[in-house]
PDB file of N, CA and C in Angstrom:
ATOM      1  N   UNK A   1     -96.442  42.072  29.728  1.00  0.00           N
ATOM      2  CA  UNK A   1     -96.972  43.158  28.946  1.00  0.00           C
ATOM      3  C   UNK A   1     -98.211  43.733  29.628  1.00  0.00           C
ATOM      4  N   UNK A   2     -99.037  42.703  30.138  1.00  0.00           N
ATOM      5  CA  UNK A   2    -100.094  43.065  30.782  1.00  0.00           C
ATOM      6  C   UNK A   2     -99.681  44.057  32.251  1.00  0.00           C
ATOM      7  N   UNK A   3     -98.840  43.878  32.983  1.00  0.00           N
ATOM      8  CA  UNK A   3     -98.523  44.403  33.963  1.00  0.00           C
ATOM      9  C   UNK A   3     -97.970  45.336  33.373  1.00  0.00           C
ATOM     10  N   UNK A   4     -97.224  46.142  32.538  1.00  0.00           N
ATOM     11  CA  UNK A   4     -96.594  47.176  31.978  1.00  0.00           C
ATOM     12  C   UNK A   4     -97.841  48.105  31.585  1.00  0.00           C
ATOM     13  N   UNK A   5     -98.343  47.730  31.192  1.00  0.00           N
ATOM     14  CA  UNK A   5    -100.010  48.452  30.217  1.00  0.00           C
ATOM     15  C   UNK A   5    -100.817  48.863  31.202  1.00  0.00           C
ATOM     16  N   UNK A   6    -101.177  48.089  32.853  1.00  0.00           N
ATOM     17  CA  UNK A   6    -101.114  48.796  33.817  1.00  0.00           C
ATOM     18  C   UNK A   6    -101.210  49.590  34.532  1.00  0.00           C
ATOM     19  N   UNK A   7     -99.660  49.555  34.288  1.00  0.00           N
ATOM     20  CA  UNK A   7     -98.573  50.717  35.531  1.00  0.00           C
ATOM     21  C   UNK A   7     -98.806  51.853  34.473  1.00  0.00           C
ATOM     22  N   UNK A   8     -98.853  51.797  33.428  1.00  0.00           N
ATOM     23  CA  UNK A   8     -98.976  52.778  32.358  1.00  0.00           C
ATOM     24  C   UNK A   8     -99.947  54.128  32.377  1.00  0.00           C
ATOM     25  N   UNK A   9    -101.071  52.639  32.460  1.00  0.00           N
ATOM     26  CA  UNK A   9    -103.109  53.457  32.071  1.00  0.00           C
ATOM     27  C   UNK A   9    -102.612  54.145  34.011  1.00  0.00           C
ATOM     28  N   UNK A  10    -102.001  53.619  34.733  1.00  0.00           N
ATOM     29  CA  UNK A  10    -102.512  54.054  36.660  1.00  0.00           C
ATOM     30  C   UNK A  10    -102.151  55.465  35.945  1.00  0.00           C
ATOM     31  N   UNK A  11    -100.224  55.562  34.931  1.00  0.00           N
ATOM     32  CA  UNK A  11    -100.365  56.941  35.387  1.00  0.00           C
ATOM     33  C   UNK A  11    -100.821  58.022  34.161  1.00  0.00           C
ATOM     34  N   UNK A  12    -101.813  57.162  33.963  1.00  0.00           N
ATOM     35  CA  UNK A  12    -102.555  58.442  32.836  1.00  0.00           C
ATOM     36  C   UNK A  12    -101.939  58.186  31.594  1.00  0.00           C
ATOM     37  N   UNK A  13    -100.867  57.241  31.455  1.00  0.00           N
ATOM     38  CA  UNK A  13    -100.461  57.108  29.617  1.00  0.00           C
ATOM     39  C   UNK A  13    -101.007  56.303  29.011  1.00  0.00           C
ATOM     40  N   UNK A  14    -101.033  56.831  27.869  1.00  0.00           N
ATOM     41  CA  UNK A  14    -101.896  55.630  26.491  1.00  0.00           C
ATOM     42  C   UNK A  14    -100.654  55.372  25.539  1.00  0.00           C
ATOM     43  N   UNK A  15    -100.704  53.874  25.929  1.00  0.00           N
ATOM     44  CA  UNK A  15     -99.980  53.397  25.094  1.00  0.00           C
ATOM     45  C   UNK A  15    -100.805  52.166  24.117  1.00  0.00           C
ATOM     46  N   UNK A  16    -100.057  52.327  23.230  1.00  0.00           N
ATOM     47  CA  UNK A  16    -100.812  50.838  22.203  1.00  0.00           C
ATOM     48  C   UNK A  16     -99.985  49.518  22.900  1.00  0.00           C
ATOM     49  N   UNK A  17    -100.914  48.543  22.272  1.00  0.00           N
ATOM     50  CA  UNK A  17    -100.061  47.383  22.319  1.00  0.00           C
ATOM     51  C   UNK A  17     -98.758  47.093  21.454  1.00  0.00           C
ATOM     52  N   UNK A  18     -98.473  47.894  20.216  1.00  0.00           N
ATOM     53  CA  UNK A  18     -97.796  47.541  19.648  1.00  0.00           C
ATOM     54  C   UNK A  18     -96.450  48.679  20.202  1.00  0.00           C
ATOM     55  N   UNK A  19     -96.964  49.493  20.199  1.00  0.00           N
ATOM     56  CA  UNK A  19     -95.679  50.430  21.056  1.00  0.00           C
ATOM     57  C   UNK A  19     -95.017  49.699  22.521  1.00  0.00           C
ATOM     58  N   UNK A  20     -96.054  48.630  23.235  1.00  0.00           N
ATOM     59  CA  UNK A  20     -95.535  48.074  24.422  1.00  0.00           C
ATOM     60  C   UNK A  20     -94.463  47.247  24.090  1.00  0.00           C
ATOM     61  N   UNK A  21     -95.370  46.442  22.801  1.00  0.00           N
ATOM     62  CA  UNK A  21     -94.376  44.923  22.437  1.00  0.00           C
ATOM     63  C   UNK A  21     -92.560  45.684  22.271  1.00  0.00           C
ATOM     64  N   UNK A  22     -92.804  47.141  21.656  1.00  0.00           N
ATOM     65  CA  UNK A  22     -91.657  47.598  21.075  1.00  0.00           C
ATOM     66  C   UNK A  22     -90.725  47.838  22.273  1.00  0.00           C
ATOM     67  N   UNK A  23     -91.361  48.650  23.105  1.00  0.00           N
ATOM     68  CA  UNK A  23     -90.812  49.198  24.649  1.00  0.00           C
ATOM     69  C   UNK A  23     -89.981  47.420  24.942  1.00  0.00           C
ATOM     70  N   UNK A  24     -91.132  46.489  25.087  1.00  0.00           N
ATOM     71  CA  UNK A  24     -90.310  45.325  25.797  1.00  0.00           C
ATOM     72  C   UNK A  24     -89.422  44.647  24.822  1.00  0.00           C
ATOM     73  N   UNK A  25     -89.417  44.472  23.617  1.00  0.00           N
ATOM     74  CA  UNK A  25     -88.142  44.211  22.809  1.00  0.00           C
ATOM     75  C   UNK A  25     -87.052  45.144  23.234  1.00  0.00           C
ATOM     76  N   UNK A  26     -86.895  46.142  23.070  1.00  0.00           N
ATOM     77  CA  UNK A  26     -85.677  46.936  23.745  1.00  0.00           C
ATOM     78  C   UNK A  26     -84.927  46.571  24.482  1.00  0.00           C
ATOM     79  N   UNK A  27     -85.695  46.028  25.826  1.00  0.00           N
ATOM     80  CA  UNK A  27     -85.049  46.080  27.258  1.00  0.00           C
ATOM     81  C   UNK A  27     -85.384  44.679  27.327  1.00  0.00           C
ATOM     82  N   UNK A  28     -85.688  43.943  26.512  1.00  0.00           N
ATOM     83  CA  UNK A  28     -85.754  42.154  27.387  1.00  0.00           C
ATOM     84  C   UNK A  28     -84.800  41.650  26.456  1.00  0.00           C
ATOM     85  N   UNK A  29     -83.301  41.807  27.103  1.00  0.00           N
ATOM     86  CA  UNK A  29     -82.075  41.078  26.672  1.00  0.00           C
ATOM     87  C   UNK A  29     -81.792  39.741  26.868  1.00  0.00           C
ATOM     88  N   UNK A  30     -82.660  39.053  27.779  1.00  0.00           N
ATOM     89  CA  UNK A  30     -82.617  37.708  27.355  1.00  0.00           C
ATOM     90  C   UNK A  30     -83.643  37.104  26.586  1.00  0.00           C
ATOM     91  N   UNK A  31     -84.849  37.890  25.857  1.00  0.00           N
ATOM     92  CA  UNK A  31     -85.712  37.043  25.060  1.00  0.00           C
ATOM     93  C   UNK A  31     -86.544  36.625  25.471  1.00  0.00           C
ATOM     94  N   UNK A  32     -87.271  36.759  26.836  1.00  0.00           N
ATOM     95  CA  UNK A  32     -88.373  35.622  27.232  1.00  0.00           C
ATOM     96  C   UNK A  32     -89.769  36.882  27.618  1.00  0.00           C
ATOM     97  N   UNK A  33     -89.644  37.646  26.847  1.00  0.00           N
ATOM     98  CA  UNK A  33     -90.638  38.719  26.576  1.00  0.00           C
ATOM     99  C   UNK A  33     -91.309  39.097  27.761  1.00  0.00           C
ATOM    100  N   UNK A  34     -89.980  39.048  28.729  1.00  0.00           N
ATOM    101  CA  UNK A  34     -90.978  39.684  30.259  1.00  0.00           C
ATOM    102  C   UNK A  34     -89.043  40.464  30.435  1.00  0.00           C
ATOM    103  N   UNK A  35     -89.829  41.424  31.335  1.00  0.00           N
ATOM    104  CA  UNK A  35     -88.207  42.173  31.501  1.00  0.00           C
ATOM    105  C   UNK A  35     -88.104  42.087  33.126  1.00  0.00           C
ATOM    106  N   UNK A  36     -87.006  41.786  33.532  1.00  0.00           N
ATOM    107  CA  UNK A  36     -86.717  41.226  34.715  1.00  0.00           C
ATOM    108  C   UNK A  36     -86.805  42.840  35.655  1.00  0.00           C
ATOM    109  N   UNK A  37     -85.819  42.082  36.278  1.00  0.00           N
ATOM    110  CA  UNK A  37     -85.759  43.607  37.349  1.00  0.00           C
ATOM    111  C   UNK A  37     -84.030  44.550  36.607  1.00  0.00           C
ATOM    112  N   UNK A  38     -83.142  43.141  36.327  1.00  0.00           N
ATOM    113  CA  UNK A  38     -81.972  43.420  35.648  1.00  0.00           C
ATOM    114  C   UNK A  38     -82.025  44.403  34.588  1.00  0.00           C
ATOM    115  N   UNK A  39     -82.977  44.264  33.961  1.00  0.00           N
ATOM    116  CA  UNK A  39     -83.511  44.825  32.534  1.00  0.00           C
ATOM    117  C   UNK A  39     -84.014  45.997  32.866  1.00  0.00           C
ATOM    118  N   UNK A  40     -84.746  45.983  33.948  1.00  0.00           N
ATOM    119  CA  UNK A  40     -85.337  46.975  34.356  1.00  0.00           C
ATOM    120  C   UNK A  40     -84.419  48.533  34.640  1.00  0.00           C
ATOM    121  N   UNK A  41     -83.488  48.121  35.551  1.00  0.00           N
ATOM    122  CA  UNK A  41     -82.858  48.646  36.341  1.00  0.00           C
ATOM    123  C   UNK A  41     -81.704  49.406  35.081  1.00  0.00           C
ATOM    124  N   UNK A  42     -81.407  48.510  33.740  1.00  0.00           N
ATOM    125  CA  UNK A  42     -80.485  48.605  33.166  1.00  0.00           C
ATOM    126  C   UNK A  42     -80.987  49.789  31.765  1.00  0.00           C
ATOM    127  N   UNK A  43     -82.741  49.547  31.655  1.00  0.00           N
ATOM    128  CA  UNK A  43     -83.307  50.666  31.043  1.00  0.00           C
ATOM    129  C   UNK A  43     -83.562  51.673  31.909  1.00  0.00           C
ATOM    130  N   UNK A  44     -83.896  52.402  33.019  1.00  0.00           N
ATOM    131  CA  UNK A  44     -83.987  53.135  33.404  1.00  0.00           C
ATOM    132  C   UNK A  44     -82.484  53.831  34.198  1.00  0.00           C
ATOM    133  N   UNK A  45     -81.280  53.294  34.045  1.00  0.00           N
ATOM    134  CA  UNK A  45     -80.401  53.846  34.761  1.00  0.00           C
ATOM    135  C   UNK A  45     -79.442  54.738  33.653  1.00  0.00           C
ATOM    136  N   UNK A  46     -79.542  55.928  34.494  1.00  0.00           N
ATOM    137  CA  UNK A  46     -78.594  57.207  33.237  1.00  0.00           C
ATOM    138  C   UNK A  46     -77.335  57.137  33.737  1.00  0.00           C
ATOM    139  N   UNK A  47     -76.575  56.458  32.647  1.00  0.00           N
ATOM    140  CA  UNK A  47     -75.133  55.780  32.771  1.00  0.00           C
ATOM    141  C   UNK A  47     -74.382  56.920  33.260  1.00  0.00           C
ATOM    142  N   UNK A  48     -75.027  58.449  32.077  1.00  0.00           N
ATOM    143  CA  UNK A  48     -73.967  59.850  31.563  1.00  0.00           C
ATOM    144  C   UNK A  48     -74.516  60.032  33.561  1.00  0.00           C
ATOM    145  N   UNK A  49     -74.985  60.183  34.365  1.00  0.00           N
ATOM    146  CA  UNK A  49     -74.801  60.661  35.610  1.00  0.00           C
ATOM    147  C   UNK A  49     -74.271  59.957  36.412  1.00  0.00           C
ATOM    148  N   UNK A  50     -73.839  58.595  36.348  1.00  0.00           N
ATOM    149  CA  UNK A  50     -73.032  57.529  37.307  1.00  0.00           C
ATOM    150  C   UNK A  50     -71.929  57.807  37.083  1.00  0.00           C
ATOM    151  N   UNK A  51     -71.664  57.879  35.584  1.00  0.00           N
ATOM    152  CA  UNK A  51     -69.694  57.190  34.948  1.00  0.00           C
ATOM    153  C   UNK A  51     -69.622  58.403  34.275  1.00  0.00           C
ATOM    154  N   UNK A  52     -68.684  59.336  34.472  1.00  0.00           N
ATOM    155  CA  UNK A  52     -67.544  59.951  33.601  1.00  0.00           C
ATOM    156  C   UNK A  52     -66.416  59.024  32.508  1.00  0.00           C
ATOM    157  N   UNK A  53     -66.451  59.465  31.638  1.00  0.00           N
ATOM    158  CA  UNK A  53     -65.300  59.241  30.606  1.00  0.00           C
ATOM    159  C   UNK A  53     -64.480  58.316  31.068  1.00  0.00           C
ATOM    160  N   UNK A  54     -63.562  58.845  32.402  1.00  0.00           N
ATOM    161  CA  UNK A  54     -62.605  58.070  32.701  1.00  0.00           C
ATOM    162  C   UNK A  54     -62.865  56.644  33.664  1.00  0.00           C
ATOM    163  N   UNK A  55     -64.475  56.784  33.937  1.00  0.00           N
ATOM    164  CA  UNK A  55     -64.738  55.612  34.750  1.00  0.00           C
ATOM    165  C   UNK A  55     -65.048  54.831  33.755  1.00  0.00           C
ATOM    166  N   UNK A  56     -65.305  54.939  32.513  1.00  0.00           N
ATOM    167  CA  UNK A  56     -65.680  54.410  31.702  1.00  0.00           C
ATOM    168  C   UNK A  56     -65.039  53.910  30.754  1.00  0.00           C
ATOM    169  N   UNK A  57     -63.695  54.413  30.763  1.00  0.00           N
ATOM    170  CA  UNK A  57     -62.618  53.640  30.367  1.00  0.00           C
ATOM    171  C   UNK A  57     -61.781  52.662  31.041  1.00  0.00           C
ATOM    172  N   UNK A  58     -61.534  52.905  32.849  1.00  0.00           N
ATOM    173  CA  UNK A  58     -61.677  52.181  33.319  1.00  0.00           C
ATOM    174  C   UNK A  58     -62.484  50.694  33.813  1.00  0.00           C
ATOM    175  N   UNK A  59     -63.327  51.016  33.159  1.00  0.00           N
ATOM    176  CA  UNK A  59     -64.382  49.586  33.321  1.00  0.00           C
ATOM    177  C   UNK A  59     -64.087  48.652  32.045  1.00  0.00           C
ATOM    178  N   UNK A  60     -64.191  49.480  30.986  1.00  0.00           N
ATOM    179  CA  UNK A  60     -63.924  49.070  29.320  1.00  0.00           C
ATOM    180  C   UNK A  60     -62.124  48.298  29.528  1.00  0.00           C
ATOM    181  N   UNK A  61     -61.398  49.027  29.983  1.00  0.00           N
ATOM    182  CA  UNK A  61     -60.195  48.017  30.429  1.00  0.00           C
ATOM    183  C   UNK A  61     -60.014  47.048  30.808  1.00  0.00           C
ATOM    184  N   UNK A  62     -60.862  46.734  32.527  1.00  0.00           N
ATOM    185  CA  UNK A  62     -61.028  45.800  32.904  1.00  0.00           C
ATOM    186  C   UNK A  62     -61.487  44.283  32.601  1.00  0.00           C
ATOM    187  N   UNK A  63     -61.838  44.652  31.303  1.00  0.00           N
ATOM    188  CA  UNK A  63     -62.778  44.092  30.327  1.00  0.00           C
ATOM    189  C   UNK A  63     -61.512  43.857  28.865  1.00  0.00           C
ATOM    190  N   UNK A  64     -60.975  44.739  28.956  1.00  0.00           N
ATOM    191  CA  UNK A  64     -59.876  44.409  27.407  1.00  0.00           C
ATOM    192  C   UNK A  64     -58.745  43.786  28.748  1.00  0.00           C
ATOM    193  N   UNK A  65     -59.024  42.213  28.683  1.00  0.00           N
ATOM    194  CA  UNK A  65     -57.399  42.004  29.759  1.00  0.00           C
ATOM    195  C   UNK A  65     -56.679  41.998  28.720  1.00  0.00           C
ATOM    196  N   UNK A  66     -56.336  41.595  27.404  1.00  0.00           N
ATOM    197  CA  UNK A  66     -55.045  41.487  26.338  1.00  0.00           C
ATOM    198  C   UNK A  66     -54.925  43.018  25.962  1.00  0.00           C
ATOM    199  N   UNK A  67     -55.568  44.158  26.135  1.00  0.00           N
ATOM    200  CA  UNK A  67     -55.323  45.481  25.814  1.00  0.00           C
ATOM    201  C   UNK A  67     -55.305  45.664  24.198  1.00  0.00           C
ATOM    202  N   UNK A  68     -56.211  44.829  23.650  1.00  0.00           N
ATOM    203  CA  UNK A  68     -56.715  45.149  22.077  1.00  0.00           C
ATOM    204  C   UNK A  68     -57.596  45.856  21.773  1.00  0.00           C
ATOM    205  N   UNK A  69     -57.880  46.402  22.456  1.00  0.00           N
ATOM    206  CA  UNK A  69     -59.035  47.490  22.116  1.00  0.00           C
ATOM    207  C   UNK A  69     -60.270  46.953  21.806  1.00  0.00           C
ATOM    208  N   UNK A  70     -60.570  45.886  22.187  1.00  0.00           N
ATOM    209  CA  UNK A  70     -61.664  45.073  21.687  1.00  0.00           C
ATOM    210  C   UNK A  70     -61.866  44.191  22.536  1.00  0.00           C
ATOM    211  N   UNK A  71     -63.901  44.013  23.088  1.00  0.00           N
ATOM    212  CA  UNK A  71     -63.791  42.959  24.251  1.00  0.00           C
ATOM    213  C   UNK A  71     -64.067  41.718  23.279  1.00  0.00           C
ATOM    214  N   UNK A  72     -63.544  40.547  23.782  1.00  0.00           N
ATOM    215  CA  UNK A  72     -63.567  39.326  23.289  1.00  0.00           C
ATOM    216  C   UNK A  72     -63.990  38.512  24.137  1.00  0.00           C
ATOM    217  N   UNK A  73     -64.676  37.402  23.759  1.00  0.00           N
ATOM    218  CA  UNK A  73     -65.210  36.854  24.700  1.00  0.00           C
ATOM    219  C   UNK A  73     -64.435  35.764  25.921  1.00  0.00           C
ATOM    220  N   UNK A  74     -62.941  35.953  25.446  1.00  0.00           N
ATOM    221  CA  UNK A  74     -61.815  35.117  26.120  1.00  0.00           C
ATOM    222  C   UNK A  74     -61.979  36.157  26.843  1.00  0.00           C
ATOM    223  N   UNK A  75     -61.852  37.665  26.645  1.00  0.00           N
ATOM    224  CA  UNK A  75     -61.746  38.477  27.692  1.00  0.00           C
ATOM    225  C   UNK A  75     -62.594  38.855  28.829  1.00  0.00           C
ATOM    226  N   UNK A  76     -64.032  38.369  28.161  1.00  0.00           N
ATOM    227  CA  UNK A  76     -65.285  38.404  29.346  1.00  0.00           C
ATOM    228  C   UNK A  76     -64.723  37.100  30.709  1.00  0.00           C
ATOM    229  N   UNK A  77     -64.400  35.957  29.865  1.00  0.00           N
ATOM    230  CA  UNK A  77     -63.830  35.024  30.676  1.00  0.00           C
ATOM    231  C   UNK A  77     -62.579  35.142  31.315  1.00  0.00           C
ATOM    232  N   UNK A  78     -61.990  35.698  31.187  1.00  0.00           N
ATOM    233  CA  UNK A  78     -60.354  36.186  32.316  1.00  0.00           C
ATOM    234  C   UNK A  78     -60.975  37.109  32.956  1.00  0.00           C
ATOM    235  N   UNK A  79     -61.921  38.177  32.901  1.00  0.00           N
ATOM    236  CA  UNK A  79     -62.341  39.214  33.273  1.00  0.00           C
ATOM    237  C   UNK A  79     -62.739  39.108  35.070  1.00  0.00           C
ATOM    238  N   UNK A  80     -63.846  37.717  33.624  1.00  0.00           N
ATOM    239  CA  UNK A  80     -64.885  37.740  35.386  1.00  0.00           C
ATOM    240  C   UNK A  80     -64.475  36.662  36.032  1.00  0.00           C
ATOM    241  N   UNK A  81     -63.312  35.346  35.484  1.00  0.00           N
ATOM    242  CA  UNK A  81     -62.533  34.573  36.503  1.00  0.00           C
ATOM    243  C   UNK A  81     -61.784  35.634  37.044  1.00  0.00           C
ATOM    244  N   UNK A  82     -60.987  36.842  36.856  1.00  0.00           N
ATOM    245  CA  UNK A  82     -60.171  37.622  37.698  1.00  0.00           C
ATOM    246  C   UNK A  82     -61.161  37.788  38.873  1.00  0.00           C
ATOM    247  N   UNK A  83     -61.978  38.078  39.022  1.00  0.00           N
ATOM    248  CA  UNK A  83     -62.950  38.488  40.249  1.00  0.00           C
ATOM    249  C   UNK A  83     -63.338  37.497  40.900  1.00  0.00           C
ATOM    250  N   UNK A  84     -63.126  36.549  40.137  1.00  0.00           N
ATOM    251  CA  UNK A  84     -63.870  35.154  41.287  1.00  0.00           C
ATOM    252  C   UNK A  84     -65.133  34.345  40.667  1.00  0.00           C
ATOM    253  N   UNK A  85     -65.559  34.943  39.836  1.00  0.00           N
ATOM    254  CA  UNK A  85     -66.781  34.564  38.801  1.00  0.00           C
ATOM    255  C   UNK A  85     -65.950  33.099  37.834  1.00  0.00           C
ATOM    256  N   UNK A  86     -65.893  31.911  38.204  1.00  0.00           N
ATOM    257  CA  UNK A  86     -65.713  30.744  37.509  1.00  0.00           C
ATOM    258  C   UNK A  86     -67.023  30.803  36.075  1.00  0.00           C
ATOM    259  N   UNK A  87     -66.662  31.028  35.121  1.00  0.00           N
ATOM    260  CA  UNK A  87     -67.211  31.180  33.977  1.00  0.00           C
ATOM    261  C   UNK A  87     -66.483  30.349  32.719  1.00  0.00           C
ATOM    262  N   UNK A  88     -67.417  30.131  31.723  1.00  0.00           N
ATOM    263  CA  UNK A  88     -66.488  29.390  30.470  1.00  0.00           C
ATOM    264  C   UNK A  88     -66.663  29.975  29.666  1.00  0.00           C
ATOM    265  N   UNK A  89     -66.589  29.667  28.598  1.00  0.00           N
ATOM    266  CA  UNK A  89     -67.224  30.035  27.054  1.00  0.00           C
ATOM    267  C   UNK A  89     -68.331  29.776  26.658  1.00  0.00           C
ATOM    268  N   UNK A  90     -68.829  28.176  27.035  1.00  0.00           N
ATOM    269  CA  UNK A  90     -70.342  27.609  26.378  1.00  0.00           C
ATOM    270  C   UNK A  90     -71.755  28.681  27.284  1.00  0.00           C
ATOM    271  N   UNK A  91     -70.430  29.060  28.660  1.00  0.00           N
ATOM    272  CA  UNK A  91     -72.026  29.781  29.546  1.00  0.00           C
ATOM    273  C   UNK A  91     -72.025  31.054  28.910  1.00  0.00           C
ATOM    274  N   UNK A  92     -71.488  31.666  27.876  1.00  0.00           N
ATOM    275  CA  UNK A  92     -71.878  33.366  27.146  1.00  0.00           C
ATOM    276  C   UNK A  92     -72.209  32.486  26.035  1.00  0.00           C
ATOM    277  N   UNK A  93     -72.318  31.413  25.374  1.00  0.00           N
ATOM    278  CA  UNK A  93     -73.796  31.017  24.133  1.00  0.00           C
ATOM    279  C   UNK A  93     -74.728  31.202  24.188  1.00  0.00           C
TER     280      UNK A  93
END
């Protein structure tokens, strides 16, 4: 937080502390109230200019392997064993 508050005041913004805590709840998806570079990279990247519709259904597929319209977490696991990623169930708890 301290390093965020910062990079902030260098470029001339005022932020509160409580607006920071909020900023880093957002983007710290694993909980340990520091945001990685993953986090980083994953709040600042504009999806709508990478992926069109259809890349984006394509990815969302890759991801439904039983084709239910719904990702499941059996499906995160066939997904990313299809690629080579040895994964289980207890490691997405």
């Amino acid at each position: 937080m301290d390093e965020l508050k910062q990079a902030m005041t260098e470029c001339n913004m005022e932020i509160s502390d409580v607006q920071l805590e909020q900023i880093i709840d957002e983007v710290d998806y694993l909980g340990n109230k520091k945001i990685n570079y993953t986090e980083f990279l994953m709040a600042t990247l504009d999806v709508h200019a990478l992926l069109d519709s259809q890349k984006l259904v394509a990815i969302f597929n890759q991801f439904d392997t039983d084709g239910s319209g719904y990702i499941t977490r059996d499906n995160i696991v066939a997904a990313m064993n299809k690629i080579g990623r040895d994964i289980n169930q207890q490691e997405l708890d």
